[in-house]
PDB file of N, CA and C in Angstrom:
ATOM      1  N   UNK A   1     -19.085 -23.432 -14.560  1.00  0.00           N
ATOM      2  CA  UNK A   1     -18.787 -22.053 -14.836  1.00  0.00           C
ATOM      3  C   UNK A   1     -17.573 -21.645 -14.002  1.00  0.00           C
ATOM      4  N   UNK A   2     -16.139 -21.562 -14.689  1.00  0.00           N
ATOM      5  CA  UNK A   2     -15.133 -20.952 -13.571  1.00  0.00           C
ATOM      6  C   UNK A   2     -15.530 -19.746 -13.390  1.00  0.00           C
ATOM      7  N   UNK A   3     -14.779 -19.522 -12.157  1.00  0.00           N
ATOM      8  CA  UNK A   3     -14.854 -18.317 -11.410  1.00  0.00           C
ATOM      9  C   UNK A   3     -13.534 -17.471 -11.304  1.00  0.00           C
ATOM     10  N   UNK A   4     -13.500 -16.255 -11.850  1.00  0.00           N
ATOM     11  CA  UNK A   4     -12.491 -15.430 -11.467  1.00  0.00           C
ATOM     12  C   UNK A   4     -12.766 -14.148 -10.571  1.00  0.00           C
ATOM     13  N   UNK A   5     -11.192 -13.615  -9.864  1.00  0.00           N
ATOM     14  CA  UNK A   5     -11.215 -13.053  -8.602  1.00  0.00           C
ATOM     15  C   UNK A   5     -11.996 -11.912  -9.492  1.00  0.00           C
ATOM     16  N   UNK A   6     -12.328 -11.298  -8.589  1.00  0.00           N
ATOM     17  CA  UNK A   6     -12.667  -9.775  -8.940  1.00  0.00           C
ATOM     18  C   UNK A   6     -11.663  -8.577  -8.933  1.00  0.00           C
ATOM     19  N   UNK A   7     -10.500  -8.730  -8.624  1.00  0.00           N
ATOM     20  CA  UNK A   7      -9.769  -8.085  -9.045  1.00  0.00           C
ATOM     21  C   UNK A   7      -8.127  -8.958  -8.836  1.00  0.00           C
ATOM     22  N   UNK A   8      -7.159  -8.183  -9.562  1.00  0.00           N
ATOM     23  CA  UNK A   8      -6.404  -9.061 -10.092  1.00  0.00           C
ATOM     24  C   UNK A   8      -5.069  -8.820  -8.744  1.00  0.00           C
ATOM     25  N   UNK A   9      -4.425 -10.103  -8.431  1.00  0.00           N
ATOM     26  CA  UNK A   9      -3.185 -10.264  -7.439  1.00  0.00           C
ATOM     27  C   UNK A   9      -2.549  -8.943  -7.481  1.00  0.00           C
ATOM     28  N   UNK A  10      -1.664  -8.301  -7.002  1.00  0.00           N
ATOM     29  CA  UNK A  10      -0.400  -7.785  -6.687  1.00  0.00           C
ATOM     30  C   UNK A  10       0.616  -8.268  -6.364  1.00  0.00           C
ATOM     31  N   UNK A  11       1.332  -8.002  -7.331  1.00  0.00           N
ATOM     32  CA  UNK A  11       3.273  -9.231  -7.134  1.00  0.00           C
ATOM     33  C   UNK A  11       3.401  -7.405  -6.273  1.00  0.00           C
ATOM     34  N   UNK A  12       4.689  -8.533  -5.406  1.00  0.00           N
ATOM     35  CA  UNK A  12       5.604  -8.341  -4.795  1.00  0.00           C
ATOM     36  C   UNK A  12       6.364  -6.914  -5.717  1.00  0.00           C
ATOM     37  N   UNK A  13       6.860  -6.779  -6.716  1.00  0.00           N
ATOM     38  CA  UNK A  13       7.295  -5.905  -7.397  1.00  0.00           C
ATOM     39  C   UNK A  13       6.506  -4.432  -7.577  1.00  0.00           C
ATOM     40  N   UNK A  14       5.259  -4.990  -7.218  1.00  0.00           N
ATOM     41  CA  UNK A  14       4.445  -3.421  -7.259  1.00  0.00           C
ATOM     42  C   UNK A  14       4.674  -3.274  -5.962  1.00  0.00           C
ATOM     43  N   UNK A  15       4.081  -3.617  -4.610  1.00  0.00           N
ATOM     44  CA  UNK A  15       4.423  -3.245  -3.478  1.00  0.00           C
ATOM     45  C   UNK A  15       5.903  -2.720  -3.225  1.00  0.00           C
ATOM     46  N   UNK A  16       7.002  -3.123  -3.892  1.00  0.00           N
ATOM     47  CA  UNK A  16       8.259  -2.430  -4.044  1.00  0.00           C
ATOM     48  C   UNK A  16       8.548  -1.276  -4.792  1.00  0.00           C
ATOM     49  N   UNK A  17       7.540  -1.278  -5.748  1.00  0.00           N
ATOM     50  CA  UNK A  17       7.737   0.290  -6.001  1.00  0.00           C
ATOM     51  C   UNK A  17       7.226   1.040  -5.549  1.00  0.00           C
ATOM     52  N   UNK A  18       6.085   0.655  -5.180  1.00  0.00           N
ATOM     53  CA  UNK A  18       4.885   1.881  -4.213  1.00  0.00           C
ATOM     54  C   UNK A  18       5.955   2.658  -3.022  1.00  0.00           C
ATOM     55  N   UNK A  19       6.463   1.224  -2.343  1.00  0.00           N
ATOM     56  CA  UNK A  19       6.943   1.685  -1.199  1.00  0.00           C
ATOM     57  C   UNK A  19       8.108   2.731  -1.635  1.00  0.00           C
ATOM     58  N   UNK A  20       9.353   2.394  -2.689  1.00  0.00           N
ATOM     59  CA  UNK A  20       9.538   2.971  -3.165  1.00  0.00           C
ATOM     60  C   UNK A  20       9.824   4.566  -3.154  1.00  0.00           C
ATOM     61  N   UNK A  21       8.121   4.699  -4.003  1.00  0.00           N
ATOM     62  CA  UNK A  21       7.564   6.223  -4.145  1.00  0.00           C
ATOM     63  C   UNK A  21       7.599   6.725  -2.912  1.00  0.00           C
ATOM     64  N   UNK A  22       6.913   6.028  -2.023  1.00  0.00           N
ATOM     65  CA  UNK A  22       6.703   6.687  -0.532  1.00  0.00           C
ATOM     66  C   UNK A  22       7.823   7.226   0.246  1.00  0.00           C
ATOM     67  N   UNK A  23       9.483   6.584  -0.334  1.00  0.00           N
ATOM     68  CA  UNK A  23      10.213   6.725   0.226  1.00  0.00           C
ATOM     69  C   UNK A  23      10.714   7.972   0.115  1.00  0.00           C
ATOM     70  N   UNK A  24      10.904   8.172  -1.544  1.00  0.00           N
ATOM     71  CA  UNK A  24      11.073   9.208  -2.001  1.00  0.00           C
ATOM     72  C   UNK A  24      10.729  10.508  -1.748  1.00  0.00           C
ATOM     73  N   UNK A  25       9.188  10.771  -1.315  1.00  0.00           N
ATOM     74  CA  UNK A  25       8.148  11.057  -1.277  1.00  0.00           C
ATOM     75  C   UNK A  25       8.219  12.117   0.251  1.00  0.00           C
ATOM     76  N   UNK A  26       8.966  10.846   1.306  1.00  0.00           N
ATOM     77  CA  UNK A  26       8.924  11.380   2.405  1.00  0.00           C
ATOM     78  C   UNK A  26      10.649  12.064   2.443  1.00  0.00           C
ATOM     79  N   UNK A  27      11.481  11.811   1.918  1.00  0.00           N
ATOM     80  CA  UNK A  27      12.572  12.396   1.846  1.00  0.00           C
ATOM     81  C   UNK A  27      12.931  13.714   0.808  1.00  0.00           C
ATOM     82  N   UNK A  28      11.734  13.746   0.168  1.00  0.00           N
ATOM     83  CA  UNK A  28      11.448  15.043  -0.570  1.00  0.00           C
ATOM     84  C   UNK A  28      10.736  15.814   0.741  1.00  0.00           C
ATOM     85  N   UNK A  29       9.876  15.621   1.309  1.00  0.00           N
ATOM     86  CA  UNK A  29       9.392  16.042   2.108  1.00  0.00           C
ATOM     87  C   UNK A  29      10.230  16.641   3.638  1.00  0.00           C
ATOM     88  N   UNK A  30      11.007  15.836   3.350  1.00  0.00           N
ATOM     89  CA  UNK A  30      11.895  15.973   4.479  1.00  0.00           C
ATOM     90  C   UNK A  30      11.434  15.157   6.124  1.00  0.00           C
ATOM     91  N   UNK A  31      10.539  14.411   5.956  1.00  0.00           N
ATOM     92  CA  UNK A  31       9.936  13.506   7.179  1.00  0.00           C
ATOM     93  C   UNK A  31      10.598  13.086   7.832  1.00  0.00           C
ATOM     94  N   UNK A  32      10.349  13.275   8.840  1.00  0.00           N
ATOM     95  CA  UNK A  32      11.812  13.114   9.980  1.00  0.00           C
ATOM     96  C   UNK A  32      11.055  11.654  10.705  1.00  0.00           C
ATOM     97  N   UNK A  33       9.819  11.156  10.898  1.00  0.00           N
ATOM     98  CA  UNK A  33       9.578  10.162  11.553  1.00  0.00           C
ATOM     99  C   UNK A  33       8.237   9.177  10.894  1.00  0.00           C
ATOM    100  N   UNK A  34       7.797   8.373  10.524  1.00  0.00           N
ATOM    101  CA  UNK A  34       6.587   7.859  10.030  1.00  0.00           C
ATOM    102  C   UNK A  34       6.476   6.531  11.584  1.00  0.00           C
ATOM    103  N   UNK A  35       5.054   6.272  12.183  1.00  0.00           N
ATOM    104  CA  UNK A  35       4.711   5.128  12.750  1.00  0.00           C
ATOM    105  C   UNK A  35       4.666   4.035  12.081  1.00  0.00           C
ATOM    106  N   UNK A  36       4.670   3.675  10.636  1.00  0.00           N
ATOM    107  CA  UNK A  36       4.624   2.773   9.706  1.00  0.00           C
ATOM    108  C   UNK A  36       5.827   3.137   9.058  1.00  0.00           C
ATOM    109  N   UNK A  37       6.708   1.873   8.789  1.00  0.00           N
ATOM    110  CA  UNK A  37       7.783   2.222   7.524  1.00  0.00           C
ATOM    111  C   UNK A  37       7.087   2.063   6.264  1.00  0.00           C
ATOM    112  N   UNK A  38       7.298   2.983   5.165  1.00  0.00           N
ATOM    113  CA  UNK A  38       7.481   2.766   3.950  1.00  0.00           C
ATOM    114  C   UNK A  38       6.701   1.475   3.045  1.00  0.00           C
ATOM    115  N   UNK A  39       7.022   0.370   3.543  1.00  0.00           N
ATOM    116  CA  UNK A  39       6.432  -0.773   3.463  1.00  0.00           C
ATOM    117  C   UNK A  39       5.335  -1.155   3.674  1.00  0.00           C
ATOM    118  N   UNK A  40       5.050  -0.803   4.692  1.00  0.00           N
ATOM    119  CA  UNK A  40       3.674  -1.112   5.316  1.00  0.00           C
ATOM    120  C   UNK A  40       2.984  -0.365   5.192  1.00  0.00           C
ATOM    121  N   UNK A  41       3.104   1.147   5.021  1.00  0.00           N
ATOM    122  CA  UNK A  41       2.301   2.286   4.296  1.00  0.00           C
ATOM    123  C   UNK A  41       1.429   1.837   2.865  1.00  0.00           C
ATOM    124  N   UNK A  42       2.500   1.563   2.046  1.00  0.00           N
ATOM    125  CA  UNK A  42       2.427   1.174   0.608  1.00  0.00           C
ATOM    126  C   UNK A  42       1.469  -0.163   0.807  1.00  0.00           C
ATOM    127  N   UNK A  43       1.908  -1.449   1.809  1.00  0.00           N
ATOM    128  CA  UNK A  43       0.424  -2.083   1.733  1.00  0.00           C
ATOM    129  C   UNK A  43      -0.806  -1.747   1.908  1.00  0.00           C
ATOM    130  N   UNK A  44      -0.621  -0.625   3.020  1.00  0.00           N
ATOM    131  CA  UNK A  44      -1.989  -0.080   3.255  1.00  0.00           C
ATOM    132  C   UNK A  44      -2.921   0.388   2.608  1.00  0.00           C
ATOM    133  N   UNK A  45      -2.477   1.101   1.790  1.00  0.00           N
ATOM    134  CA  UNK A  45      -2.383   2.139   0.609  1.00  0.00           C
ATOM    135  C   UNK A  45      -3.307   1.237  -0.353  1.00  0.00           C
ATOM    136  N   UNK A  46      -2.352  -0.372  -0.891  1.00  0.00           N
ATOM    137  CA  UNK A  46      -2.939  -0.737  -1.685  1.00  0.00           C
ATOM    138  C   UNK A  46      -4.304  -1.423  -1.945  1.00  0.00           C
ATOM    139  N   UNK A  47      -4.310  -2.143  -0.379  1.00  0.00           N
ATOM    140  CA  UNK A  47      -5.499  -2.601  -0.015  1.00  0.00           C
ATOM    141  C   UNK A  47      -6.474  -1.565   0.092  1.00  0.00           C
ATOM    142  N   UNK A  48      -6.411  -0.318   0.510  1.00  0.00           N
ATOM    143  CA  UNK A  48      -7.438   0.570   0.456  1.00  0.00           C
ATOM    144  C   UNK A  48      -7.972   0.848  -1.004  1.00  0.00           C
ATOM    145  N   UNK A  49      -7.361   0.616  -1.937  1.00  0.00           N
ATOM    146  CA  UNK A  49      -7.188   1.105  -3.421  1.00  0.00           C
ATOM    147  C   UNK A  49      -8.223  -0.096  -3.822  1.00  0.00           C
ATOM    148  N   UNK A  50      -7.678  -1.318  -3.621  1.00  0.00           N
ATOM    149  CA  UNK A  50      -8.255  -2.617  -4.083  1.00  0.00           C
ATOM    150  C   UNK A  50      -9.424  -3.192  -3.460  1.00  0.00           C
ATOM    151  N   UNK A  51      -9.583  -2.629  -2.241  1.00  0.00           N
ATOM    152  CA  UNK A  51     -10.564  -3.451  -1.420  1.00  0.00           C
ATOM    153  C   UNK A  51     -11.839  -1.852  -1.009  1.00  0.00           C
ATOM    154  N   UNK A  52     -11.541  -0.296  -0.884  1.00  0.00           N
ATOM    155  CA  UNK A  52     -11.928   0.497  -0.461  1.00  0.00           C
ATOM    156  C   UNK A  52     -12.220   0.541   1.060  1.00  0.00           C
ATOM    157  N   UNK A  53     -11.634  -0.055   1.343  1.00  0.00           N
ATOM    158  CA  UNK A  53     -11.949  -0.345   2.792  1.00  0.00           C
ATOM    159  C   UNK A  53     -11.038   1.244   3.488  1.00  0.00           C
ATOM    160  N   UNK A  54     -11.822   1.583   4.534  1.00  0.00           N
ATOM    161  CA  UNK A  54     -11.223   2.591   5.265  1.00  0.00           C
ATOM    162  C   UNK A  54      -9.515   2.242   5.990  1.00  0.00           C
ATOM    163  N   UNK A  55      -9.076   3.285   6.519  1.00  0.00           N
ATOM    164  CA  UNK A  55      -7.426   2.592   7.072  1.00  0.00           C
ATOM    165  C   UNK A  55      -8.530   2.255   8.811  1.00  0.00           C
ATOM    166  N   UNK A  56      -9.594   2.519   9.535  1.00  0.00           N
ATOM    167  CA  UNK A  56      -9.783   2.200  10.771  1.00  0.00           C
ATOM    168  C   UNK A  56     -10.321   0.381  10.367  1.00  0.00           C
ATOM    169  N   UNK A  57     -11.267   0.166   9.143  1.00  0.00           N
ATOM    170  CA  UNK A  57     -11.424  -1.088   9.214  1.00  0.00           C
ATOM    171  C   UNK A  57      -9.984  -2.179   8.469  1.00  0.00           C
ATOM    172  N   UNK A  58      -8.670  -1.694   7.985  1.00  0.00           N
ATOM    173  CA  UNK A  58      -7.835  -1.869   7.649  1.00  0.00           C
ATOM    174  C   UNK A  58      -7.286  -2.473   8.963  1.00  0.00           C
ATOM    175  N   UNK A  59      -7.228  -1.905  10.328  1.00  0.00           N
ATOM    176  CA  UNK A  59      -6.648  -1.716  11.274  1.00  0.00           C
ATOM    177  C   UNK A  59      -6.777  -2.830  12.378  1.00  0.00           C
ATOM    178  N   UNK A  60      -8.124  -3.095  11.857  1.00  0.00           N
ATOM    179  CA  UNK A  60      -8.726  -4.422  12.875  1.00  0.00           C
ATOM    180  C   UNK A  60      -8.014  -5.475  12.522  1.00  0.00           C
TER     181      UNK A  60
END
């Protein structure tokens, strides 16, 4: 019986647009500083989306 993931990869191309949005997002906003760039937001983001995991167990 194969086995498939339970949910499906993320290319590289979605994490580039997410981040993207975020960029946008914060320069609409006018954000003068983030502790995470853009990038690493948008991973965060996605794994929380895909996995539901909180950002404190994200963090470990």
């Amino acid at each position: 019986m194969p086995s498939y993931p339970s949910t499906p990869a993320l290319s590289s191309r979605t994490l580039n647009h997410l981040a993207d949005l975020v960029r946008a997002e914060r320069t609409r906003r006018r954000s003068r500083w983030r502790r995470l760039d853009a990038s690493r937001q948008a991973l965060l983001a996605l794994a929380h989306l895909r996995n539901g995991d909180t950002s404190t167990r994200l963090a470990l």
